[in-house]
Protein backbone atom coordinates (compact mmCIF):
# COMPACT_ATOMS: atom_id res chain seq x y z
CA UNK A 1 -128.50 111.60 30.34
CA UNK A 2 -127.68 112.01 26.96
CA UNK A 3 -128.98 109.02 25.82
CA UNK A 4 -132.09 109.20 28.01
CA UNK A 5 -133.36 112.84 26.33
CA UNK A 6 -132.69 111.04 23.04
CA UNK A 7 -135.13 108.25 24.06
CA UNK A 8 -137.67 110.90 25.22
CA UNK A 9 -137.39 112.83 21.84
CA UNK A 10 -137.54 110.03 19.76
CA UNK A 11 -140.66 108.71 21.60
CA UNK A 12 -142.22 112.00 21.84
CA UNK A 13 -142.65 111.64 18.00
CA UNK A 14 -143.92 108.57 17.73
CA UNK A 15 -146.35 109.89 20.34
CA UNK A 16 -146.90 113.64 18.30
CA UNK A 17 -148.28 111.06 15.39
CA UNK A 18 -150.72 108.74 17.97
CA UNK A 19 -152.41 112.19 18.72
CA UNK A 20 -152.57 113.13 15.04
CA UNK A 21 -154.66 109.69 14.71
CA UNK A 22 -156.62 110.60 17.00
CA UNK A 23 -157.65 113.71 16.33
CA UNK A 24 -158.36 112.15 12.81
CA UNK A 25 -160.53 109.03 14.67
CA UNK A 26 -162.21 111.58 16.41
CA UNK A 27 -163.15 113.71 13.92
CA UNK A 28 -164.37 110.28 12.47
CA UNK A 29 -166.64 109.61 15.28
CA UNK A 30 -164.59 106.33 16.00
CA UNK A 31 -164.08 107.69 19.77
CA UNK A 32 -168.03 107.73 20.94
CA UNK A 33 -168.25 105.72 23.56
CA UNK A 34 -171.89 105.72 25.37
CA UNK A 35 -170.45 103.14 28.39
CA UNK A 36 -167.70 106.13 29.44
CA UNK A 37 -169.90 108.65 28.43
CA UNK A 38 -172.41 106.65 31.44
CA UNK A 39 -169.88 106.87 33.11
CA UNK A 40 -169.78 102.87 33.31
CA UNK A 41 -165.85 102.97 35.23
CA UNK A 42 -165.11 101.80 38.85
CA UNK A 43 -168.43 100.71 39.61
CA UNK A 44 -168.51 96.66 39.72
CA UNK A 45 -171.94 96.41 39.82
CA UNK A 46 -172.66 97.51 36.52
CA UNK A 47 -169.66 95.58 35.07
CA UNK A 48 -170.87 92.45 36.67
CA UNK A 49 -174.84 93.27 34.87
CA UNK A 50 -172.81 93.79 31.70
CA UNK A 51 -171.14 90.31 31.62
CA UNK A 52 -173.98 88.31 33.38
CA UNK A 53 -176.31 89.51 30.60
CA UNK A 54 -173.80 88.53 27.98
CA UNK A 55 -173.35 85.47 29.73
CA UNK A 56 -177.21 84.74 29.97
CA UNK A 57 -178.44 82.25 27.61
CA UNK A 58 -181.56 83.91 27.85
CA UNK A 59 -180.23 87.27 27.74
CA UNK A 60 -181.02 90.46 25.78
CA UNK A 61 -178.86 89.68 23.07
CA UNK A 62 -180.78 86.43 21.73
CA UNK A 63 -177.51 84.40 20.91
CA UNK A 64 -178.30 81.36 23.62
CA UNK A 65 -175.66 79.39 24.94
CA UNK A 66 -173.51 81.02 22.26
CA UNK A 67 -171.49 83.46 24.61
CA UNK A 68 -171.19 81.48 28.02
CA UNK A 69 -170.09 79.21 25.48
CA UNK A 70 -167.22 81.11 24.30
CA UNK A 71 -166.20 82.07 27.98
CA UNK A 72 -166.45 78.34 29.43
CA UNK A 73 -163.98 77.72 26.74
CA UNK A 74 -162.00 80.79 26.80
CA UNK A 75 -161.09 80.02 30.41
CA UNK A 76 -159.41 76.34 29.70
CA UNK A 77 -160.52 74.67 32.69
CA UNK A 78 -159.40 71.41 31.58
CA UNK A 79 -160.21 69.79 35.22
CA UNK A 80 -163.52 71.09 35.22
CA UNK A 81 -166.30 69.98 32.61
CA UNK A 82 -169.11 72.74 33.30
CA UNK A 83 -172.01 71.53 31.50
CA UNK A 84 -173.91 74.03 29.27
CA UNK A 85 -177.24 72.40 30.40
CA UNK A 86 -180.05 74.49 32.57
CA UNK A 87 -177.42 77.38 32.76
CA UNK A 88 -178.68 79.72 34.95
CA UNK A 89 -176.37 83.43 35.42
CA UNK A 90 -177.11 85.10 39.03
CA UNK A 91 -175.63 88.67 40.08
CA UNK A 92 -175.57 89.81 44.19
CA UNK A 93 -176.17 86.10 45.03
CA UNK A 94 -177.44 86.19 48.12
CA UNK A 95 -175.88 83.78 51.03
CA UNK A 96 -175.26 82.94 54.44
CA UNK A 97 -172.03 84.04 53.73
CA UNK A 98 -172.22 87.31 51.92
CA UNK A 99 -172.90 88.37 48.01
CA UNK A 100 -171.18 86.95 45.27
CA UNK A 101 -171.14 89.56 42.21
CA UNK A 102 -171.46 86.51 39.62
CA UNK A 103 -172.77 83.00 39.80
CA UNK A 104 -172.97 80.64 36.28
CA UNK A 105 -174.83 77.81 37.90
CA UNK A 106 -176.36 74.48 35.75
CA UNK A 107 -179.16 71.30 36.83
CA UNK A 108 -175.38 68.99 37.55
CA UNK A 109 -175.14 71.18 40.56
CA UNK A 110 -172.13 72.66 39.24
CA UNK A 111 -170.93 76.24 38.91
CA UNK A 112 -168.59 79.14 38.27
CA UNK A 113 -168.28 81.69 40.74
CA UNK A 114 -166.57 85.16 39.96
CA UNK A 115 -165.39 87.49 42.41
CA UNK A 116 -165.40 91.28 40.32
CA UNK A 117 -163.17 93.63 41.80
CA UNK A 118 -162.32 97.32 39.82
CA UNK A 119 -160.91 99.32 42.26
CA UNK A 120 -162.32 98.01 46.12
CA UNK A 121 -160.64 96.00 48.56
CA UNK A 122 -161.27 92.58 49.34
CA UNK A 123 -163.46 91.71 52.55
CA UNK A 124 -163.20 89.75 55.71
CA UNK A 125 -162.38 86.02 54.27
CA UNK A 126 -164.04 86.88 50.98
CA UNK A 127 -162.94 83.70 48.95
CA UNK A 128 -163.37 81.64 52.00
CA UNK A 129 -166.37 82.36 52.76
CA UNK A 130 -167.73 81.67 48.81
CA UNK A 131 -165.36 78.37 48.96
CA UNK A 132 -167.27 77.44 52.28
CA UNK A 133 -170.60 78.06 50.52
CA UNK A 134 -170.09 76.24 47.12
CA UNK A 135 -168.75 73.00 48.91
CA UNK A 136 -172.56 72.25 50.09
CA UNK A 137 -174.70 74.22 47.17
CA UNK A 138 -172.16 72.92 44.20
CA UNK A 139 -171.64 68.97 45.05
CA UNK A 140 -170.92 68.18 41.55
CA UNK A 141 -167.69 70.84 41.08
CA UNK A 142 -167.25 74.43 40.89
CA UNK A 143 -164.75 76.99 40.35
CA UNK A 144 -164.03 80.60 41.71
CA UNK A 145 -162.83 83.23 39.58
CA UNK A 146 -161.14 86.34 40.82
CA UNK A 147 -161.30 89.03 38.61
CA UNK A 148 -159.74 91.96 38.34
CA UNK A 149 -158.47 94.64 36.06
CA UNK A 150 -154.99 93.01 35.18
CA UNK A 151 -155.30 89.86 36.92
CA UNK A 152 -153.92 91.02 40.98
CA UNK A 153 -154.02 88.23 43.85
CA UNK A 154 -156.25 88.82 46.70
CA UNK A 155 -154.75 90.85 49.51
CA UNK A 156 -156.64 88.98 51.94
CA UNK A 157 -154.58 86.14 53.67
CA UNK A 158 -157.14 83.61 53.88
CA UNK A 159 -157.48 83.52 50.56
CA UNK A 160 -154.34 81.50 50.16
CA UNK A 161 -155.93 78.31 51.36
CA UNK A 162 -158.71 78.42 48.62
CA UNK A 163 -158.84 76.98 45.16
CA UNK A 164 -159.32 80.30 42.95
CA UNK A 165 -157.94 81.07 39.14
CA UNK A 166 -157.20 84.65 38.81
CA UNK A 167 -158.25 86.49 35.29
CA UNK A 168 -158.52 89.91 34.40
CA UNK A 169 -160.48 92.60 32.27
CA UNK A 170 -157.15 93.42 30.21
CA UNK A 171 -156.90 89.84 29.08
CA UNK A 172 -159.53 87.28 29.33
CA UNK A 173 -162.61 89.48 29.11
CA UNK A 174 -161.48 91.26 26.10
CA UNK A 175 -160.66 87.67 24.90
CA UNK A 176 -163.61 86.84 25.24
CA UNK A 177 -165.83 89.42 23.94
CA UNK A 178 -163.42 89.63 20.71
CA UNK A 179 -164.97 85.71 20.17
CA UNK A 180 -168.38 87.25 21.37
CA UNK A 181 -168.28 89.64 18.31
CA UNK A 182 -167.04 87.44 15.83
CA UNK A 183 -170.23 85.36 17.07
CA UNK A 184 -172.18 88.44 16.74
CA UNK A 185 -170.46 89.84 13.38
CA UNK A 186 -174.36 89.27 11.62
CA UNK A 187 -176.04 91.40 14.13
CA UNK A 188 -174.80 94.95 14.06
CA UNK A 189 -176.54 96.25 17.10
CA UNK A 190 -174.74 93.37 19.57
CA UNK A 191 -171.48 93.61 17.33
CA UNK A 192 -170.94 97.15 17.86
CA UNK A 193 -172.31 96.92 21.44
CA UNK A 194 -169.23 94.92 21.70
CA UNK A 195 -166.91 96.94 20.55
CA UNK A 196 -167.30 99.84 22.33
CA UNK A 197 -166.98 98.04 25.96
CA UNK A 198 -164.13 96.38 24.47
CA UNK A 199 -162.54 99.84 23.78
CA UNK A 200 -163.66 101.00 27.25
CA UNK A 201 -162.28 98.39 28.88
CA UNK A 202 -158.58 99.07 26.53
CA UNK A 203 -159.14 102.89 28.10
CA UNK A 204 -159.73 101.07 31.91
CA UNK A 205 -156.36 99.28 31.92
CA UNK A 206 -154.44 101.37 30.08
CA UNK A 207 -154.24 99.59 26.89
CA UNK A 208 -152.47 100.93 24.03
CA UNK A 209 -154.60 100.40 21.12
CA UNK A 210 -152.20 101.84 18.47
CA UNK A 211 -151.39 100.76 14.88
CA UNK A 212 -149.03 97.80 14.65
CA UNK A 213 -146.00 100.42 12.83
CA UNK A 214 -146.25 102.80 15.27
CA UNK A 215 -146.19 99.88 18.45
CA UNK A 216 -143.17 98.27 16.83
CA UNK A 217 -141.28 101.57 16.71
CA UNK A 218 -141.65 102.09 20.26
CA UNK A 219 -140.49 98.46 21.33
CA UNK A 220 -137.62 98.96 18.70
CA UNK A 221 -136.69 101.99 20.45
CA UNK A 222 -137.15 100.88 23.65
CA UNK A 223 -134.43 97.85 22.88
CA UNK A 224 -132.02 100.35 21.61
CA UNK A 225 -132.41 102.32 24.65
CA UNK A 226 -132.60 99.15 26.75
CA UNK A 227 -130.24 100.63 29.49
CA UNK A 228 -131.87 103.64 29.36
CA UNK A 229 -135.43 102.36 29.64
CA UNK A 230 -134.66 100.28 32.95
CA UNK A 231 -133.42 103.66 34.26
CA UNK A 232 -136.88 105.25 33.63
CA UNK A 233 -138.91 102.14 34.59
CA UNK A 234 -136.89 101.85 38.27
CA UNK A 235 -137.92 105.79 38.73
CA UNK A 236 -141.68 105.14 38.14
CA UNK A 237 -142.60 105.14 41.25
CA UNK A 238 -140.66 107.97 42.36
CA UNK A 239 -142.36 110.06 39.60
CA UNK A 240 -145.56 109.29 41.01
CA UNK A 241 -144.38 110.14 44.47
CA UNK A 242 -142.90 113.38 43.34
CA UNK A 243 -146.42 114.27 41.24
């Protein structure tokens, strides 16, 4: 116990000077943020307008074939040459078998689909049912995409017999959009655009976006306390339950 409240203490400082950076950022203006301030959060629809524009090579933001681009190759799909020719980018794709959030479709008849799910369930053979659909619209190859905020599996069984890649908000998108600004790093209005629903998505999953010194003393802590830390991470879910 000793040990534990020592942990706590010592943590509790490093934490004291994150919210003295803050408050300094803040006064700054560095934590204005009109996509939380929209209140742009659980709802998947808007998240799914937000990427399909980016994604549109003839999108808002001018760039071309410049960001679905960066996001074909961000993804690595080394079995699956997606040509960036005709690319079309479709949200609430309507079919016989329900709405798909996101559709990157070109003239080869091939496509990515992706699945966007924040915070709701997964329906009645979901993946199937897009799988079932894309094997007649999509001759020439496609690929489904589930995405969520850090990456979860489908809960739904049926799912298990369908070719899907899993990728989440935490990693991948952020990825990606940190290549999408470095595109953009001429064009202030898209760069900073950028930034901000990077940061918002950093505030969505609970990403600590601290300075590198103050990170490392936490992990070099945390190894010191090692023993200690397992204690607290095996009780996490009891806190919760006792909150």
């Amino acid at each position: 116990m000793d040990k534990l409240q020592s942990l706590l203490q010592q943590i509790s400082k490093v934490v004291a000077n994150e919210q003295t950076i803050f408050r300094e950022r803040l006064a700054r203006g560095e934590t204005f943020n009109m996509f939380k301030v929209c209140g742009v959060n659980h709802y998947e629809v808007t998240h799914s307008a937000i990427i399909a524009e980016l994604l549109n090579p003839q999108g808002t933001h001018g760039q071309g074939l410049a960001f679905v681009k960066a996001f074909v190759e961000s993804l690595n799909l080394q079995d699956f040459d997606f040509e960036l020719v005709g690319v079309n980018v479709t949200t609430e794709m309507v079919t016989p078998n329900g709405r798909i959030d996101i559709v990157i479709s070109n003239n080869n008849k091939q496509a990515i689909i992706i699945e966007n799910k924040i915070y709701a369930s997964d329906q009645w053979k979901q993946l199937k049912r897009y799988d079932d659909f894309a094997k007649t619209k999509y001759i020439n190859g496609y690929k489904i995409l589930y995405l969520t905020l850090n990456g979860s599996i489908p809960n739904d069984d049926d799912s298990k017999d369908v070719d899907y890649i899993t990728i989440s908000y935490k990693h991948h998108i952020v990825d990606w959009l940190l290549k999408c600004k470095h595109l953009a790093i001429d064009k202030p209005l898209i760069r900073e655009t950028l930034n901000q629903y990077i940061q918002h998505i950093k505030n969505l999953t609970n990403t600590i976006d601290m300075e590198n010194n103050e990170k490392n003393s936490i992990i070099e802590l945390l190894i010191k306390y090692h023993q200690e830390t397992a204690k607290i991470i095996n009780t996490q879910w009891d806190m919760e339950e006792y909150i």
